[in-house]
N, C-alpha and C. Protein backbone atom coordinates (compact mmCIF):
# COMPACT_ATOMS: atom_id res chain seq x y z
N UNK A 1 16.96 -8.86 -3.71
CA UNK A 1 16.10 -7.98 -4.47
C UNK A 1 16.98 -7.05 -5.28
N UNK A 2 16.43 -6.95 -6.67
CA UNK A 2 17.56 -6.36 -7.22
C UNK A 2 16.93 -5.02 -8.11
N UNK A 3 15.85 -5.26 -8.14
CA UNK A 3 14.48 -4.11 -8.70
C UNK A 3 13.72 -3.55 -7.75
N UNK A 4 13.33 -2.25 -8.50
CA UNK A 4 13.04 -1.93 -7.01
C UNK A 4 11.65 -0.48 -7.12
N UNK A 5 11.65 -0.60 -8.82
CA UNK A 5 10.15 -0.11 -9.47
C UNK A 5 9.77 -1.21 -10.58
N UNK A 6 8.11 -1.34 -10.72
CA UNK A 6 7.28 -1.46 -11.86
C UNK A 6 6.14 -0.76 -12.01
N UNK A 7 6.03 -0.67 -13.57
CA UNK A 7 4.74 -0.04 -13.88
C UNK A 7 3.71 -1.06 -15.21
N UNK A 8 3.64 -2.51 -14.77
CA UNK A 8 2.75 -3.25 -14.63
C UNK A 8 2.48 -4.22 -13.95
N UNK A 9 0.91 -3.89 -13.75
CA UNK A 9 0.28 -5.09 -13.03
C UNK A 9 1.23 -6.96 -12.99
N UNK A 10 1.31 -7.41 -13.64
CA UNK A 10 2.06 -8.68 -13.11
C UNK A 10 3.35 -8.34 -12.71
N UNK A 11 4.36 -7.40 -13.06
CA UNK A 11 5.63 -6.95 -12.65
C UNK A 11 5.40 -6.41 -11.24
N UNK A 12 4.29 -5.17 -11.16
CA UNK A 12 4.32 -4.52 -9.93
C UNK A 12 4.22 -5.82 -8.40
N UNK A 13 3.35 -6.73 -8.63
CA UNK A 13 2.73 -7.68 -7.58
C UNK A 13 3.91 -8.57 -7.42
N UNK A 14 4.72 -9.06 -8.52
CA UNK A 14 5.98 -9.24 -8.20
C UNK A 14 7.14 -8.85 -7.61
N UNK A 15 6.79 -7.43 -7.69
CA UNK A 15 7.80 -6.11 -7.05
C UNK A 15 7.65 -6.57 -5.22
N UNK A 16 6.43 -6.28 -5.45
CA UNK A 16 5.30 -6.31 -4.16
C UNK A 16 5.78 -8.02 -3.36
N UNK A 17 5.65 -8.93 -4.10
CA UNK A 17 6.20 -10.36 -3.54
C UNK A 17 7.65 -10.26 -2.95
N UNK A 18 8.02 -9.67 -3.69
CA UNK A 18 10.00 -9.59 -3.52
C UNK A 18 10.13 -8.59 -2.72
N UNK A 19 9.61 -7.54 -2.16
CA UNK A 19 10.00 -6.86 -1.48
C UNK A 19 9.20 -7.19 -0.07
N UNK A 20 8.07 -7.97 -0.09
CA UNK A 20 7.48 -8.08 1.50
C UNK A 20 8.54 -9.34 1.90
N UNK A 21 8.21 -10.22 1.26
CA UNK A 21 9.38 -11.10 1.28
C UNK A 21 10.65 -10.84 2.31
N UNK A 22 11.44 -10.22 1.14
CA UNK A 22 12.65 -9.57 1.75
C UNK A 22 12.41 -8.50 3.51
N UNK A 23 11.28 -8.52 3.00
CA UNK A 23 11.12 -7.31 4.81
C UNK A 23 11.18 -8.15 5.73
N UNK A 24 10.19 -9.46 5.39
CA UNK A 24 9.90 -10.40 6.65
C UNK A 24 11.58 -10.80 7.27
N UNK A 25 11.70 -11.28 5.60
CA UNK A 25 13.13 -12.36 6.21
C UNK A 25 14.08 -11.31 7.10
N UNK A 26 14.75 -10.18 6.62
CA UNK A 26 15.40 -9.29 7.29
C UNK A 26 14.82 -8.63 8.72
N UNK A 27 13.61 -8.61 8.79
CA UNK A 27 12.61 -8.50 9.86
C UNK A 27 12.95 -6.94 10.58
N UNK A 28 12.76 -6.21 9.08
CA UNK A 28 12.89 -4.85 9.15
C UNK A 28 12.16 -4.09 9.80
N UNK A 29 11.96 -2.96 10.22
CA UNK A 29 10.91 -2.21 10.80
C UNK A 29 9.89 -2.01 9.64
N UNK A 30 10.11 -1.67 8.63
CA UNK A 30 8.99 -0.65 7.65
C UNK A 30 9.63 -1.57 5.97
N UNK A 31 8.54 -1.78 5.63
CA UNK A 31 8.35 -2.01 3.86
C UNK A 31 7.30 -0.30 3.18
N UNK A 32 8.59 0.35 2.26
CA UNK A 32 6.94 1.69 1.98
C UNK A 32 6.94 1.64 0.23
N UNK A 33 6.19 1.40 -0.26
CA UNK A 33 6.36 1.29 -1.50
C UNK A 33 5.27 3.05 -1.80
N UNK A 34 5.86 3.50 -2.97
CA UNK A 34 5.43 4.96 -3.41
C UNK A 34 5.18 5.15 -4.66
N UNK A 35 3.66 5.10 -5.30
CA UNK A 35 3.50 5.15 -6.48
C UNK A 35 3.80 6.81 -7.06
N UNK A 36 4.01 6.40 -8.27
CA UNK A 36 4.40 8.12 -9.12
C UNK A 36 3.08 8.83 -9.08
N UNK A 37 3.68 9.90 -9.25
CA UNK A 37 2.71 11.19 -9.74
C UNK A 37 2.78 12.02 -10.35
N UNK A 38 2.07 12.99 -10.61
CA UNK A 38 2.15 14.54 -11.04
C UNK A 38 3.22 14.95 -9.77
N UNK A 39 4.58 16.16 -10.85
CA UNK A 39 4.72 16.76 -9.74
C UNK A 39 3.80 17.80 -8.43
N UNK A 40 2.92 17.77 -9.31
CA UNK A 40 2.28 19.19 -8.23
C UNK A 40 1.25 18.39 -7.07
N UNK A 41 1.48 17.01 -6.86
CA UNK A 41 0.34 16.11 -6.23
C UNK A 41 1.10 15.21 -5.28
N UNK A 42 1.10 15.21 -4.04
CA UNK A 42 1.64 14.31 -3.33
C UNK A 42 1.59 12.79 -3.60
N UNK A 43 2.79 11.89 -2.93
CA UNK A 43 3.00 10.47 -3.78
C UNK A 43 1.90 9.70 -2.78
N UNK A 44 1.18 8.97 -3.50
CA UNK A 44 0.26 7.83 -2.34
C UNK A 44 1.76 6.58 -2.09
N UNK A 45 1.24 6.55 -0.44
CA UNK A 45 2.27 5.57 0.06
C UNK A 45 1.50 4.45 0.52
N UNK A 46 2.49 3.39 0.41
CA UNK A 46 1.94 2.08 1.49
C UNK A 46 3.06 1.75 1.99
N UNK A 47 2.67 1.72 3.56
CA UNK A 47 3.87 1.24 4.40
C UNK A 47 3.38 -0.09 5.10
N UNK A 48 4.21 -0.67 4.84
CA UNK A 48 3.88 -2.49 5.76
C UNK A 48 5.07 -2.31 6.92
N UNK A 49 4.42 -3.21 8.11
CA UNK A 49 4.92 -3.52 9.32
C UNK A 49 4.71 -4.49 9.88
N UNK A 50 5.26 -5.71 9.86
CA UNK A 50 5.02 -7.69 10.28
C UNK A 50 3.21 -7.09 9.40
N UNK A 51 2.37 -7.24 10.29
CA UNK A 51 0.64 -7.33 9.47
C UNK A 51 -0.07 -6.47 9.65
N UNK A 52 0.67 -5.32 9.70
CA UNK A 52 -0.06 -3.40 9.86
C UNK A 52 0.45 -2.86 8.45
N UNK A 53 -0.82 -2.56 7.02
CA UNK A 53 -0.54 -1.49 6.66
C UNK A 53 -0.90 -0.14 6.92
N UNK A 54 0.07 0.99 6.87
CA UNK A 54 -0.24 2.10 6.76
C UNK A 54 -0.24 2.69 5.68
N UNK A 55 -1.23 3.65 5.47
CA UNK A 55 -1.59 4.49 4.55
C UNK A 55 -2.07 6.20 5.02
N UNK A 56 -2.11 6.83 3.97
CA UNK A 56 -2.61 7.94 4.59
C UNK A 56 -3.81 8.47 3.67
N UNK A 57 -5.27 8.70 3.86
CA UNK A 57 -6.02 8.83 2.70
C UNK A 57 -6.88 10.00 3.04
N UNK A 58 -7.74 10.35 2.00
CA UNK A 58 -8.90 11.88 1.81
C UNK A 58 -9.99 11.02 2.04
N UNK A 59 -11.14 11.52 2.59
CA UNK A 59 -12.23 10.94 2.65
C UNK A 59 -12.98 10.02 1.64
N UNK A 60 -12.64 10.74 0.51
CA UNK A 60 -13.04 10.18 -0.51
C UNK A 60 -12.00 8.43 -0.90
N UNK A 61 -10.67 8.39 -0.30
CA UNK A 61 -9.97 7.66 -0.59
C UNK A 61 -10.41 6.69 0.58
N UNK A 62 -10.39 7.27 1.95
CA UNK A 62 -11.28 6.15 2.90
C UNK A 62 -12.05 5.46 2.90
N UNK A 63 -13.37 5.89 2.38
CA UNK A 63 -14.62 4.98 0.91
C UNK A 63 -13.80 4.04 0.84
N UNK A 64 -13.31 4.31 -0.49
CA UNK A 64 -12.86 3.40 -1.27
C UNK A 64 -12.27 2.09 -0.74
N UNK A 65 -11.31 2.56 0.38
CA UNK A 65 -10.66 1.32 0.89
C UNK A 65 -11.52 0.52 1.79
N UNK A 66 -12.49 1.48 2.19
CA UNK A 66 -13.57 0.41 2.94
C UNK A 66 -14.21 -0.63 2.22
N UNK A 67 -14.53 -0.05 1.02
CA UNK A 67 -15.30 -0.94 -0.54
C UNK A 67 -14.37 -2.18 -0.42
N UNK A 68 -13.18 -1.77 -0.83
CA UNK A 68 -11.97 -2.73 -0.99
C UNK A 68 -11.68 -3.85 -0.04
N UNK A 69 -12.08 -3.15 1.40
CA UNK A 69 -11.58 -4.16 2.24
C UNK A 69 -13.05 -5.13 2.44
N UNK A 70 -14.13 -5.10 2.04
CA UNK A 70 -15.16 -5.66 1.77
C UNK A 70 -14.74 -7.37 0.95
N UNK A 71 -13.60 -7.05 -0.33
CA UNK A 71 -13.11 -8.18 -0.84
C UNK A 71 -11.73 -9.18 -0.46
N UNK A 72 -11.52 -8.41 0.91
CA UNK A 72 -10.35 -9.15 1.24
C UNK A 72 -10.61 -9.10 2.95
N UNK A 73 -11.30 -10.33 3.15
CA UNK A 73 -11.89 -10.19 4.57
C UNK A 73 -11.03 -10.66 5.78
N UNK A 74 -9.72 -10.93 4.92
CA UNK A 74 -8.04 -11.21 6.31
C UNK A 74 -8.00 -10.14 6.44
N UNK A 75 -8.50 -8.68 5.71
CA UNK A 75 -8.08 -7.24 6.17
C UNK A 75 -8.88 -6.38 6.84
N UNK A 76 -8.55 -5.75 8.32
CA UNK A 76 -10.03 -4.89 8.47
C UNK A 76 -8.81 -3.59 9.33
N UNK A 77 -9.75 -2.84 9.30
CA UNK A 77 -9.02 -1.33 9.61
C UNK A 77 -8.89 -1.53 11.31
N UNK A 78 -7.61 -1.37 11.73
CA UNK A 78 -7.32 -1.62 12.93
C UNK A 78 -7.39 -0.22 13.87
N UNK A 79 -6.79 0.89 13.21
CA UNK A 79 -6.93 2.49 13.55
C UNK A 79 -7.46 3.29 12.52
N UNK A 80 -7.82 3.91 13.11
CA UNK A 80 -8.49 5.65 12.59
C UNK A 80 -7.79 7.02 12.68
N UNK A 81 -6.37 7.83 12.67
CA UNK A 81 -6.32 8.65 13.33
C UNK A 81 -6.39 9.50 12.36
N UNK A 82 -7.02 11.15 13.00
CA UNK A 82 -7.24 12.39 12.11
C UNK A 82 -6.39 13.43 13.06
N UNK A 83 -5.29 13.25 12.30
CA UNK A 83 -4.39 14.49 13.01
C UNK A 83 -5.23 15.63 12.60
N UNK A 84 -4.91 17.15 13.40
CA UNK A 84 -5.90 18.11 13.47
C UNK A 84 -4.96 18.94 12.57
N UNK A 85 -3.09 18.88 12.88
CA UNK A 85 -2.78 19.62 11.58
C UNK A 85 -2.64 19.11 10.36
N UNK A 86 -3.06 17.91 9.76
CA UNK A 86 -2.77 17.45 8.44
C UNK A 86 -4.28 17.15 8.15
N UNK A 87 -4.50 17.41 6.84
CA UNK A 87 -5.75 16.75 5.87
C UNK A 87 -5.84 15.64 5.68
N UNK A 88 -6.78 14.88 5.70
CA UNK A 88 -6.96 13.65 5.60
C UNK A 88 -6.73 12.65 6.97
N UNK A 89 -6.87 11.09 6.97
CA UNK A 89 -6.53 10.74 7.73
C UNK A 89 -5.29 9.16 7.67
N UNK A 90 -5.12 9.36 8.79
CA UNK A 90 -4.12 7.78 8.95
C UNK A 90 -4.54 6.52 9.34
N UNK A 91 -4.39 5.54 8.32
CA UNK A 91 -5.35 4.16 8.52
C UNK A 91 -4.33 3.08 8.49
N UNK A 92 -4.43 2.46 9.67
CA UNK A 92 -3.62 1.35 10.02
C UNK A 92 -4.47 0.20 9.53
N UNK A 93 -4.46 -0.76 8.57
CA UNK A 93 -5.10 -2.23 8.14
C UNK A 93 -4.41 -3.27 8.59
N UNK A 94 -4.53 -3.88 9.67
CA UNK A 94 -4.38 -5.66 9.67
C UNK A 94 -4.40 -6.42 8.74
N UNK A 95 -3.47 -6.91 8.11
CA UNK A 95 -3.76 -7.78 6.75
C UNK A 95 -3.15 -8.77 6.90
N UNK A 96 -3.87 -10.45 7.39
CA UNK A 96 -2.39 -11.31 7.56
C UNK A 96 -3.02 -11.69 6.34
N UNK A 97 -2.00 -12.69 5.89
CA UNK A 97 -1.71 -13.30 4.69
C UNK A 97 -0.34 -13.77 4.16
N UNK A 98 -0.78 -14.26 3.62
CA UNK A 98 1.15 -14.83 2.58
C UNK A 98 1.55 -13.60 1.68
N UNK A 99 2.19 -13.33 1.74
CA UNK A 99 2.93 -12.26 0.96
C UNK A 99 2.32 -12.30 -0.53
N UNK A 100 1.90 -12.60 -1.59
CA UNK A 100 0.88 -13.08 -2.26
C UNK A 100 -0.12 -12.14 -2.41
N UNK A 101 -0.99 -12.83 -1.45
CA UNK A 101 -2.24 -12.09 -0.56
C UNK A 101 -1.85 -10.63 -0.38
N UNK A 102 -1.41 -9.96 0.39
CA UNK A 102 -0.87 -8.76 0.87
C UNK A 102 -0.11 -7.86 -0.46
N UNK A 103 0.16 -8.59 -1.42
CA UNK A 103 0.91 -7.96 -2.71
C UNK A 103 -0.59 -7.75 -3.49
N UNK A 104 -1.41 -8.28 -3.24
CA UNK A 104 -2.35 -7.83 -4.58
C UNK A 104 -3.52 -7.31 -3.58
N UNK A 105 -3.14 -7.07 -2.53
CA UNK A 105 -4.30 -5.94 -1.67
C UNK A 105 -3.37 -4.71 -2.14
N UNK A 106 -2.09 -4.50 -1.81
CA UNK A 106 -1.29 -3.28 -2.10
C UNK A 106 -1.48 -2.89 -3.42
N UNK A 107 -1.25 -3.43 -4.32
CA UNK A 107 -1.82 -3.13 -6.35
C UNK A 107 -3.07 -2.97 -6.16
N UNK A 108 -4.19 -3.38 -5.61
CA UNK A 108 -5.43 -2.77 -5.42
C UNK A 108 -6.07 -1.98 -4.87
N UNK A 109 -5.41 -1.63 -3.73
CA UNK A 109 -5.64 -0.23 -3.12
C UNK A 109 -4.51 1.04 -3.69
N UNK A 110 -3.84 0.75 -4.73
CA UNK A 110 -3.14 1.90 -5.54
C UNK A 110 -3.88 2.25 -6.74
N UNK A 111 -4.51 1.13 -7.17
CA UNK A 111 -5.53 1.77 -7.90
C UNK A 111 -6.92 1.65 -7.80
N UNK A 112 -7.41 1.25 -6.95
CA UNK A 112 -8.75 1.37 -6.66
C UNK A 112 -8.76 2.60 -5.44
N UNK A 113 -8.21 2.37 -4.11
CA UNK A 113 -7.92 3.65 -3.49
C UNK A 113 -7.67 4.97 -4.03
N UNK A 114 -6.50 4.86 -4.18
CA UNK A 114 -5.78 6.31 -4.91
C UNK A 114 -5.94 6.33 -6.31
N UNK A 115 -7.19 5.91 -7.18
CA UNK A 115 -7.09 6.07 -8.82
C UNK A 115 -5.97 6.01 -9.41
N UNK A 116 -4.70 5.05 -9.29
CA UNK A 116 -3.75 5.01 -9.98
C UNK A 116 -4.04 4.19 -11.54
N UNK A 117 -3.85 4.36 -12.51
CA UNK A 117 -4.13 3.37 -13.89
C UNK A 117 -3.57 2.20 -13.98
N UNK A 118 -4.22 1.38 -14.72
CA UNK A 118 -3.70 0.00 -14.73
C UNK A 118 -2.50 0.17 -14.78
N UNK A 119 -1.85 1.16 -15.57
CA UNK A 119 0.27 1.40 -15.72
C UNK A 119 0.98 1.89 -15.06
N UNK A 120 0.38 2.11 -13.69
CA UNK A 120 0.84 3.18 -12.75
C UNK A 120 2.64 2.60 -12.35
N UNK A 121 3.36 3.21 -12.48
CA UNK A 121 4.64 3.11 -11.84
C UNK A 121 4.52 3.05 -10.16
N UNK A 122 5.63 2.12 -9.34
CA UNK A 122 5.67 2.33 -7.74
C UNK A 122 7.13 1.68 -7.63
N UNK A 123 7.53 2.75 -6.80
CA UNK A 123 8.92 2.22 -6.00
C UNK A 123 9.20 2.05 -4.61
N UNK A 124 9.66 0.83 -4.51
CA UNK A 124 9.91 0.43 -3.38
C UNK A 124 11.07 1.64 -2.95
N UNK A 125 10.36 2.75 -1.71
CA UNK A 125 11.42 3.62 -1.28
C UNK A 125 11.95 2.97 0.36
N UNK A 126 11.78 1.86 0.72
CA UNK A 126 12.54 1.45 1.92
C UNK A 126 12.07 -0.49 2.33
N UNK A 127 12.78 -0.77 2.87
CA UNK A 127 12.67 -2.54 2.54
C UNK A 127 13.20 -2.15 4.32
């Protein structure tokens, strides 16, 4: 892997192929890819683990991924947790699939989840 941001849709899912990829084969603990933002706005993350993603979302972002996981029925929410000192909550998703599969649930819950734009920039911050 030699890239390690995009900010389009066929580049990003490619990003997304090459870097789950690379997690399996190395059989790393954590894949976290981190789309951009405003500075004044925390970064939305996705962290993969063998077929656990984590995320961390606002109620309003929990919706959404429920909507979402409605179209990808290899995925269903495995945990719920609402830490009492942080806002929002932590959602563990089961997602098996071919790396493929799992690359264009991740581009779709960055912008269907977290309202990112079709041009949204994301970097792979750990493989």
């Amino acid at each position: 892997m030699t890239r390690f941001d995009a900010d389009t849709p066929t580049d990003r899912r490619k990003l997304f192929v090459d870097a789950i990829t690379a997690h399996r084969e190395r059989d790393s603990a954590f894949l976290t890819v981190e789309a951009e933002t405003d500075p004044d706005e925390p970064s939305p993350w996705i962290q993969t683990s063998r077929d656990t993603l984590n995320m961390d979302c606002t109620d309003e972002e929990l919706d959404r991924l429920k909507d979402l996981l409605g179209e990808f029925p290899a995925f269903t929410v495995d945990e719920v947790t609402r830490p009492d000192e942080a806002e929002g909550t932590n959602v563990r998703v089961v997602g098996r699939g071919d790396a493929n599969r799992v690359a264009q649930f991740v581009d779709r819950a960055f912008v269907e989840v977290y309202e990112r734009s079709e041009e949204y920039r994301v970097w792979v911050a750990d493989v």
